[in-house]
PDB file of N, CA and C in Angstrom:
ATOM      1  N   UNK A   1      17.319  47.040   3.424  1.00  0.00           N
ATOM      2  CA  UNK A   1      17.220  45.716   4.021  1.00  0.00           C
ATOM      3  C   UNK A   1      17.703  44.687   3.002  1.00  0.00           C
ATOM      4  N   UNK A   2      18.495  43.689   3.455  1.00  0.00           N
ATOM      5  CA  UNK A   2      18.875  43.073   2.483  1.00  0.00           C
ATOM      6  C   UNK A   2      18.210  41.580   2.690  1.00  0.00           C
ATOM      7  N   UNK A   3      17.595  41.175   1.427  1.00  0.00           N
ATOM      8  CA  UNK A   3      17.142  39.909   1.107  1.00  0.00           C
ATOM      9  C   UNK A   3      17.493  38.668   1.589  1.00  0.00           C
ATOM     10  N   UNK A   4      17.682  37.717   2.109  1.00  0.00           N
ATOM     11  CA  UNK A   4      17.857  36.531   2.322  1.00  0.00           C
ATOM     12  C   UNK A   4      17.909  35.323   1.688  1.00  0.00           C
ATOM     13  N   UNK A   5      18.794  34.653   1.169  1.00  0.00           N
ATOM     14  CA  UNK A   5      18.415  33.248  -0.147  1.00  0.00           C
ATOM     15  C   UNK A   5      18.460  32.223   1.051  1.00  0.00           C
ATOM     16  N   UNK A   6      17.804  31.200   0.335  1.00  0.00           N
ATOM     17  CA  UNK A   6      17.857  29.976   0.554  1.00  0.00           C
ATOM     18  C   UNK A   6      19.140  29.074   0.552  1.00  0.00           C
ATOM     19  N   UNK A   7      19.251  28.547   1.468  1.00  0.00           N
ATOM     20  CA  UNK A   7      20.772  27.719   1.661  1.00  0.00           C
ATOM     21  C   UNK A   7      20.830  26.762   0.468  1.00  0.00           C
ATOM     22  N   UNK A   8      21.108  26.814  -0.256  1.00  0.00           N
ATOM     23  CA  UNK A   8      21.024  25.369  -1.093  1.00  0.00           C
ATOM     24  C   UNK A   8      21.944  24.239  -0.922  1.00  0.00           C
ATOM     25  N   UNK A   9      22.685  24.412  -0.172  1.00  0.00           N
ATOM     26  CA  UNK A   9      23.066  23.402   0.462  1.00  0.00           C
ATOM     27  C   UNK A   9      21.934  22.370   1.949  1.00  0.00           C
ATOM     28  N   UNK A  10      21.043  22.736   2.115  1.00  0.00           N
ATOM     29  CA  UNK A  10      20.411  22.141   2.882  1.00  0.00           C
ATOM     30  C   UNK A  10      19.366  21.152   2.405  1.00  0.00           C
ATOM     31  N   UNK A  11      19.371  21.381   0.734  1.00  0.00           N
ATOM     32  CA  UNK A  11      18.758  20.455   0.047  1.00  0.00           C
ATOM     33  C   UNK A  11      17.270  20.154   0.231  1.00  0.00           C
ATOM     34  N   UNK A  12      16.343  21.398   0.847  1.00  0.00           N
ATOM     35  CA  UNK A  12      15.653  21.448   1.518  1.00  0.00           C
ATOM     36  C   UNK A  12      14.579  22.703  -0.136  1.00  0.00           C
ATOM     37  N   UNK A  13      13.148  21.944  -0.201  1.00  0.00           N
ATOM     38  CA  UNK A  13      12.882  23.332  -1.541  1.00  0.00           C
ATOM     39  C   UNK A  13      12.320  24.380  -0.663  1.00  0.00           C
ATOM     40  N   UNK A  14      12.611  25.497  -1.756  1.00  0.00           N
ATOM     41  CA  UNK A  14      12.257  26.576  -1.490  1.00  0.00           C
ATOM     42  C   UNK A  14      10.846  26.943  -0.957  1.00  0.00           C
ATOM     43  N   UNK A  15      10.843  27.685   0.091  1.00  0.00           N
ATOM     44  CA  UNK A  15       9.503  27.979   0.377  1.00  0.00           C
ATOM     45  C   UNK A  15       8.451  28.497  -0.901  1.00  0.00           C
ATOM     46  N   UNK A  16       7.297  28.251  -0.243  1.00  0.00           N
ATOM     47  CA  UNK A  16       6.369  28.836  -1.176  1.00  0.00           C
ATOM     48  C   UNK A  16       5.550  29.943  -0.786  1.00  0.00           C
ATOM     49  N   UNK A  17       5.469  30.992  -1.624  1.00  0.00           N
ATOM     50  CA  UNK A  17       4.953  32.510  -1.928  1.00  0.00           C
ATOM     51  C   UNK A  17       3.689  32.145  -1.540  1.00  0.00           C
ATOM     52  N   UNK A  18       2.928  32.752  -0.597  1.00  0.00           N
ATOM     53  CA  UNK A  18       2.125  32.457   0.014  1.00  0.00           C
ATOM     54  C   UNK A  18       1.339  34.243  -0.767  1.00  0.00           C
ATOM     55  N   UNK A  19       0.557  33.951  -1.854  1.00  0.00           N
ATOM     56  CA  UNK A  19      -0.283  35.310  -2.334  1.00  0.00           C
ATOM     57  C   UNK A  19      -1.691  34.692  -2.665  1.00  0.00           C
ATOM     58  N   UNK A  20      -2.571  36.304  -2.538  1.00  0.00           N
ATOM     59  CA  UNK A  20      -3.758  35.987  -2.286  1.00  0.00           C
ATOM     60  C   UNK A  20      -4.181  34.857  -3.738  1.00  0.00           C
ATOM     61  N   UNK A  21      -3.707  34.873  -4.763  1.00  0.00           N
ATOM     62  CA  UNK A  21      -3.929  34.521  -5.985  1.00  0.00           C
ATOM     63  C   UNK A  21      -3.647  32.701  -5.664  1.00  0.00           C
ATOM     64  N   UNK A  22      -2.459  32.476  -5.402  1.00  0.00           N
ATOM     65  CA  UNK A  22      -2.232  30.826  -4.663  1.00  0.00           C
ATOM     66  C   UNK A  22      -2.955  30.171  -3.639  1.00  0.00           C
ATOM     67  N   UNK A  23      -3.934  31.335  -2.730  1.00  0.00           N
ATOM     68  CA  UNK A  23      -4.253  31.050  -1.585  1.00  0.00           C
ATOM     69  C   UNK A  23      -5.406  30.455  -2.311  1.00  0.00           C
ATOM     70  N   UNK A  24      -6.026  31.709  -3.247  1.00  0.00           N
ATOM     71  CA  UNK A  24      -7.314  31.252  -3.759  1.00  0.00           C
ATOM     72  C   UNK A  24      -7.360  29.779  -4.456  1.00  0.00           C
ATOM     73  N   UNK A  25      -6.280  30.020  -5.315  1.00  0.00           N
ATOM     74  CA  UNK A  25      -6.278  28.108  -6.506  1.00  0.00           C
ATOM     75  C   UNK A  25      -6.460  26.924  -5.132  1.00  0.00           C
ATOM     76  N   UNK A  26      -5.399  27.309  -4.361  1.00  0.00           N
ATOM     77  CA  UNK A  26      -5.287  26.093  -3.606  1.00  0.00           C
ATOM     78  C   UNK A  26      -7.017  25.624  -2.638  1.00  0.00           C
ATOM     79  N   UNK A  27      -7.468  26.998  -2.471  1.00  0.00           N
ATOM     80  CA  UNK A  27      -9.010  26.874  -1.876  1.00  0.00           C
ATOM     81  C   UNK A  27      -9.683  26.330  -2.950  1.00  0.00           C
ATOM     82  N   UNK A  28      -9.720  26.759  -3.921  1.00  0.00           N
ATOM     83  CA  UNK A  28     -10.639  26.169  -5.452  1.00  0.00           C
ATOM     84  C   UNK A  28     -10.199  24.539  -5.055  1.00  0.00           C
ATOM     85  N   UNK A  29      -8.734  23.845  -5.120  1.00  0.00           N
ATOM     86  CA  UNK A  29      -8.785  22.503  -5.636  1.00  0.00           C
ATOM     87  C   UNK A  29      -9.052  21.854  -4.366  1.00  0.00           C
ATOM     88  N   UNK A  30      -9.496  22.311  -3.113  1.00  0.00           N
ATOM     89  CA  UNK A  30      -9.567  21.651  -1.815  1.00  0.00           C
ATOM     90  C   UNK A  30     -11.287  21.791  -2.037  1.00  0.00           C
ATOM     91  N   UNK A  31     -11.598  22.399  -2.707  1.00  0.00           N
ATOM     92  CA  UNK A  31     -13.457  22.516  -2.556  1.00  0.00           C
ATOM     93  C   UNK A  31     -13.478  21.835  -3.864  1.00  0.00           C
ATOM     94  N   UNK A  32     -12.859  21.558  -5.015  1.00  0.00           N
ATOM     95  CA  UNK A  32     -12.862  20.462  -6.074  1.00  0.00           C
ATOM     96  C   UNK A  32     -12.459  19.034  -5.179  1.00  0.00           C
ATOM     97  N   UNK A  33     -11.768  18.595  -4.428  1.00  0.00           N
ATOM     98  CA  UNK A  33     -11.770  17.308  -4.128  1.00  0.00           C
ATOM     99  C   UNK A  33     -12.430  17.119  -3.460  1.00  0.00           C
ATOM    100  N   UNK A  34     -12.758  18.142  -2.064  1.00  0.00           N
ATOM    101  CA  UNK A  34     -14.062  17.814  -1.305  1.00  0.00           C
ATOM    102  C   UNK A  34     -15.716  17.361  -1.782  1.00  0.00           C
ATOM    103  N   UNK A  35     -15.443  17.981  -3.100  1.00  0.00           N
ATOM    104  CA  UNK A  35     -17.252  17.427  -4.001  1.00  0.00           C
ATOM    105  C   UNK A  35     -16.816  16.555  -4.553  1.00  0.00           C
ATOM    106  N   UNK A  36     -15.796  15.882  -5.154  1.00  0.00           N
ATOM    107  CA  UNK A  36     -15.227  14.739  -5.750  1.00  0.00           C
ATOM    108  C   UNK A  36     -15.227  13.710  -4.441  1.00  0.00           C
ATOM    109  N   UNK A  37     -14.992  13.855  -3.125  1.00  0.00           N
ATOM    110  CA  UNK A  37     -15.088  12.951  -2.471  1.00  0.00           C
ATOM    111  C   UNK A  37     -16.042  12.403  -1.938  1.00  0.00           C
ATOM    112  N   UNK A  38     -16.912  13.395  -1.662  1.00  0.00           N
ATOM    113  CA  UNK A  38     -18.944  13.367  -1.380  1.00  0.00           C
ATOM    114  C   UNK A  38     -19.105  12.755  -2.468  1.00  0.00           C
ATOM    115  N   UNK A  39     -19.125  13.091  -3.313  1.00  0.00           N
ATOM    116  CA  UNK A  39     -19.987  12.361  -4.636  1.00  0.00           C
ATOM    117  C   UNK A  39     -19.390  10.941  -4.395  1.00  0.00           C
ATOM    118  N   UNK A  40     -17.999  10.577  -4.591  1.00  0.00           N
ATOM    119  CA  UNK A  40     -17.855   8.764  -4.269  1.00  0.00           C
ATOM    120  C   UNK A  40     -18.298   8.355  -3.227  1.00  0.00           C
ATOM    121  N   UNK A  41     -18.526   9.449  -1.993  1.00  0.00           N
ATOM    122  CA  UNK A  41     -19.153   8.646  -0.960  1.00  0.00           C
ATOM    123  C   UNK A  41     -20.592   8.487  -0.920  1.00  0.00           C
ATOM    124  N   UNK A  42     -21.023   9.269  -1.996  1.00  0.00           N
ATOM    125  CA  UNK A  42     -22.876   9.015  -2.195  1.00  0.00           C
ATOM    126  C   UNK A  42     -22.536   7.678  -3.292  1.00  0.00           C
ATOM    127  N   UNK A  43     -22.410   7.477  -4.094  1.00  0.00           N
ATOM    128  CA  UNK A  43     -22.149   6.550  -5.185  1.00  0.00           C
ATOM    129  C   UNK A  43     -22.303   4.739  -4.326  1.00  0.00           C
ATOM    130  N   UNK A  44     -21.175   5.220  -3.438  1.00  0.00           N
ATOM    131  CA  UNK A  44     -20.756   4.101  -2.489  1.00  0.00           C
ATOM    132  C   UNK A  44     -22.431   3.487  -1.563  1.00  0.00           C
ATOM    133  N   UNK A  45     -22.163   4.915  -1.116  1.00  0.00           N
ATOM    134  CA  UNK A  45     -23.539   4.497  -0.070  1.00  0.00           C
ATOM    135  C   UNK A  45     -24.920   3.724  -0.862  1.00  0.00           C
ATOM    136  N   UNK A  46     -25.102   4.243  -1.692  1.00  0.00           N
ATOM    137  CA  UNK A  46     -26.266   4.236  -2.570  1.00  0.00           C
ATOM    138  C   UNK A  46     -26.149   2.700  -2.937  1.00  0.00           C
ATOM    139  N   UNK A  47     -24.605   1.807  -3.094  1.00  0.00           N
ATOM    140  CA  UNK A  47     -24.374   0.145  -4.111  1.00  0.00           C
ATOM    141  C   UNK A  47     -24.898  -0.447  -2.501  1.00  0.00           C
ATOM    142  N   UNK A  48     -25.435  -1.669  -2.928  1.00  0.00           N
ATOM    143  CA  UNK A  48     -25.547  -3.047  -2.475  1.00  0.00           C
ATOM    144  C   UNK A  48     -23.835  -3.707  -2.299  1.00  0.00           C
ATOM    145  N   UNK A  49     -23.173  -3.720  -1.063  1.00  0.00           N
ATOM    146  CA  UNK A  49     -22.479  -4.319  -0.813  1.00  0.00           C
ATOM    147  C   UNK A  49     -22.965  -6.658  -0.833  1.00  0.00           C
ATOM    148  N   UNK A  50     -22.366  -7.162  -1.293  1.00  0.00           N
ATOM    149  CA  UNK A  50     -22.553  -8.539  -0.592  1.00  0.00           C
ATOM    150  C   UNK A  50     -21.608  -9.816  -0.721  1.00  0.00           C
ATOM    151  N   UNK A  51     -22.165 -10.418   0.702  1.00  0.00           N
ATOM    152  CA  UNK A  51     -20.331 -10.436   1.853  1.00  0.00           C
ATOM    153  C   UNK A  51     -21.029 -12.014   1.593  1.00  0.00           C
ATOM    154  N   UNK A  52     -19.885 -12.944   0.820  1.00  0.00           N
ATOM    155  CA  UNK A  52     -20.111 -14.335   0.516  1.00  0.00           C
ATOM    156  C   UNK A  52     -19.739 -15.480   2.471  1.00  0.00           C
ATOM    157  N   UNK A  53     -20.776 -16.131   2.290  1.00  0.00           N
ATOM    158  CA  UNK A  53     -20.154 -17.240   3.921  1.00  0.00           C
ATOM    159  C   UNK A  53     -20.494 -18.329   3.571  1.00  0.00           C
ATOM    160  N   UNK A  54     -18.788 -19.011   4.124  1.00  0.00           N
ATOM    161  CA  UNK A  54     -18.581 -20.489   3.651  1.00  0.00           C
ATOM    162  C   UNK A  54     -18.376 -20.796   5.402  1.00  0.00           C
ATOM    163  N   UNK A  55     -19.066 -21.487   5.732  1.00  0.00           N
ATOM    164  CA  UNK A  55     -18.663 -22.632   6.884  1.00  0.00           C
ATOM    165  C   UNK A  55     -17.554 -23.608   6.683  1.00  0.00           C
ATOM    166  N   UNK A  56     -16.584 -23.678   7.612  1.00  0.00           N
ATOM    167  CA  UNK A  56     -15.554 -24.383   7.662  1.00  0.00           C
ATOM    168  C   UNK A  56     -15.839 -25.048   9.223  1.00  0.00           C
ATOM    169  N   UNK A  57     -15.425 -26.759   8.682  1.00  0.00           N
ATOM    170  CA  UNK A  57     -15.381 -27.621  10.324  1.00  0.00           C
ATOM    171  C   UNK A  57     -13.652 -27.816  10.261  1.00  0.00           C
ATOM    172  N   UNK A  58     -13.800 -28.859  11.119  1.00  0.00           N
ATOM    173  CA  UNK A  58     -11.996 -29.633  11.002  1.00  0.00           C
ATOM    174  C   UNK A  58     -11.315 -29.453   9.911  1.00  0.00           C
ATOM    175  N   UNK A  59     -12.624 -30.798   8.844  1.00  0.00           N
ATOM    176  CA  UNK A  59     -12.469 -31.712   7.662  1.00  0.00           C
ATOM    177  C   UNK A  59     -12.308 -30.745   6.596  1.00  0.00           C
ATOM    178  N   UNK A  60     -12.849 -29.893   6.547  1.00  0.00           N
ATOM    179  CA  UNK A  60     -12.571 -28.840   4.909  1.00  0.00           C
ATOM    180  C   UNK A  60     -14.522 -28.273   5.518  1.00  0.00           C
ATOM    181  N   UNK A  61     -14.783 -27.982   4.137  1.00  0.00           N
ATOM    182  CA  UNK A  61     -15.801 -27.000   4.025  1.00  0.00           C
ATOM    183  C   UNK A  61     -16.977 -27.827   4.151  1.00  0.00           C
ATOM    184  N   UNK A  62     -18.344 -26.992   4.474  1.00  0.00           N
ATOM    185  CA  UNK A  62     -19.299 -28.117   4.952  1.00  0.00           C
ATOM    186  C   UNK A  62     -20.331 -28.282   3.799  1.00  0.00           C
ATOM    187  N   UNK A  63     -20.659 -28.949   3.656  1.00  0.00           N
ATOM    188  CA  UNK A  63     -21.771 -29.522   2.195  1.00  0.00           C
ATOM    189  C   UNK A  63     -22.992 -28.630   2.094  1.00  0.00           C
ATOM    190  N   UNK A  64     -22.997 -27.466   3.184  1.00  0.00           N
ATOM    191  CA  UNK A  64     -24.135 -27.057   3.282  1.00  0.00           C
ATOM    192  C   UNK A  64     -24.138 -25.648   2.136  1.00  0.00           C
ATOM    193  N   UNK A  65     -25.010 -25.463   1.920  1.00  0.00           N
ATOM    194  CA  UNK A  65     -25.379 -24.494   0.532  1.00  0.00           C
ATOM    195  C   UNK A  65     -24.696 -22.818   1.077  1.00  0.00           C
ATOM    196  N   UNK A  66     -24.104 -22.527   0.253  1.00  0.00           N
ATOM    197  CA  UNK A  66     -23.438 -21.281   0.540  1.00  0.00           C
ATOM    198  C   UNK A  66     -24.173 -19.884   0.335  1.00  0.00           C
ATOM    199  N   UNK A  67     -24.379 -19.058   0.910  1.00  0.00           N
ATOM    200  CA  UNK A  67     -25.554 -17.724   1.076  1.00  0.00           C
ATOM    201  C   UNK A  67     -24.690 -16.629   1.324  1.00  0.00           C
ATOM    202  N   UNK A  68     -25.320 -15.533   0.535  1.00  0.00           N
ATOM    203  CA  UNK A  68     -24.749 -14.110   0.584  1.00  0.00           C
ATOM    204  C   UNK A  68     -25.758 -13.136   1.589  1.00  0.00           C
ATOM    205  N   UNK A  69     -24.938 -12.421   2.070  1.00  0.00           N
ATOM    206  CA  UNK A  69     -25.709 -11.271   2.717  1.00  0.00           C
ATOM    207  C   UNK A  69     -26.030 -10.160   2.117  1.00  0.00           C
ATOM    208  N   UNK A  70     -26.955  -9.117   1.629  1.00  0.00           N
ATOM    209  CA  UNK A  70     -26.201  -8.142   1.404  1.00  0.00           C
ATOM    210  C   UNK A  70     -27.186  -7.056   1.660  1.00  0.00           C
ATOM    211  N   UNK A  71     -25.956  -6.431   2.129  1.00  0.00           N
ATOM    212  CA  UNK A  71     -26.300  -4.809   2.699  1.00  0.00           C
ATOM    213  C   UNK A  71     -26.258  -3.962   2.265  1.00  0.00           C
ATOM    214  N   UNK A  72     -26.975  -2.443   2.697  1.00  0.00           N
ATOM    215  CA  UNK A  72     -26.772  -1.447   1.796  1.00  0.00           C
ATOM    216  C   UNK A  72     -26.341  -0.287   3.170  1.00  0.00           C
ATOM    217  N   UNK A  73     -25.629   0.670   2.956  1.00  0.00           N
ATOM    218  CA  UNK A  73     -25.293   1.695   3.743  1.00  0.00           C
ATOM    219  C   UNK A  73     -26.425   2.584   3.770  1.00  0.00           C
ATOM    220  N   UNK A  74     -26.424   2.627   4.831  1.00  0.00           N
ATOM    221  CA  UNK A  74     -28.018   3.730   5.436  1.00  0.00           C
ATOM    222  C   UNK A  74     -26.990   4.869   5.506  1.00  0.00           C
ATOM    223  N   UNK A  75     -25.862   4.879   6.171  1.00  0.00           N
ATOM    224  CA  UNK A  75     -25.444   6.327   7.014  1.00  0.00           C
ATOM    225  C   UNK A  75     -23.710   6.356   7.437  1.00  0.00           C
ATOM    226  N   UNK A  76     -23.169   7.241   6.738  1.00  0.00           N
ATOM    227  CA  UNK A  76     -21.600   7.324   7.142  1.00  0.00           C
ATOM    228  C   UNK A  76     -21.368   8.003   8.591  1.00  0.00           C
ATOM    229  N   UNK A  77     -19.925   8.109   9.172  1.00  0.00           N
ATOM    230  CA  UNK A  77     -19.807   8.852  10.003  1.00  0.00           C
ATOM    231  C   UNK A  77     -19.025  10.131   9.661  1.00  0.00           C
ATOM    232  N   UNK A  78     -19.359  11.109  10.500  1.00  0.00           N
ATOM    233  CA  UNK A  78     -18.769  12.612   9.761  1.00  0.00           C
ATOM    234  C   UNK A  78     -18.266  13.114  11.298  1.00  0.00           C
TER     235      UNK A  78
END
């Protein structure tokens, strides 16, 4: 049976060797970013967000004293 190359004229890269050894790394760094991404999303959840409000009329801004809200995340969606 004879082998097959890659066109290199199609400017297109070479496929990739799909072995149990690549299958595994690539599972390792998808379960490394998946706990890297939980963990920023606990980090996140856990801060005090707070959201500044200025009243605006016509004239410009209103004389009245400016107040923050601030919230904390109870619960993401999954």
């Amino acid at each position: 049976m004879k082998k097959r190359k890659v066109n290199p004229k199609l400017g297109l890269p070479a496929p990739k060797v799909l072995t149990k050894n690549t299958l595994l790394r690539e599972a390792q760094e998808r379960e490394t970013l998946r706990r890297g991404f939980l963990a920023l999303q606990e980090k996140i959840k856990n801060e005090e967000i707070s959201i500044p409000f200025v009243f605006f009329t016509a004239v410009g801004a209103v004389n009245a004293p400016i107040f923050e809200v601030d919230i904390k995340l109870t619960s993401t969606r999954h």
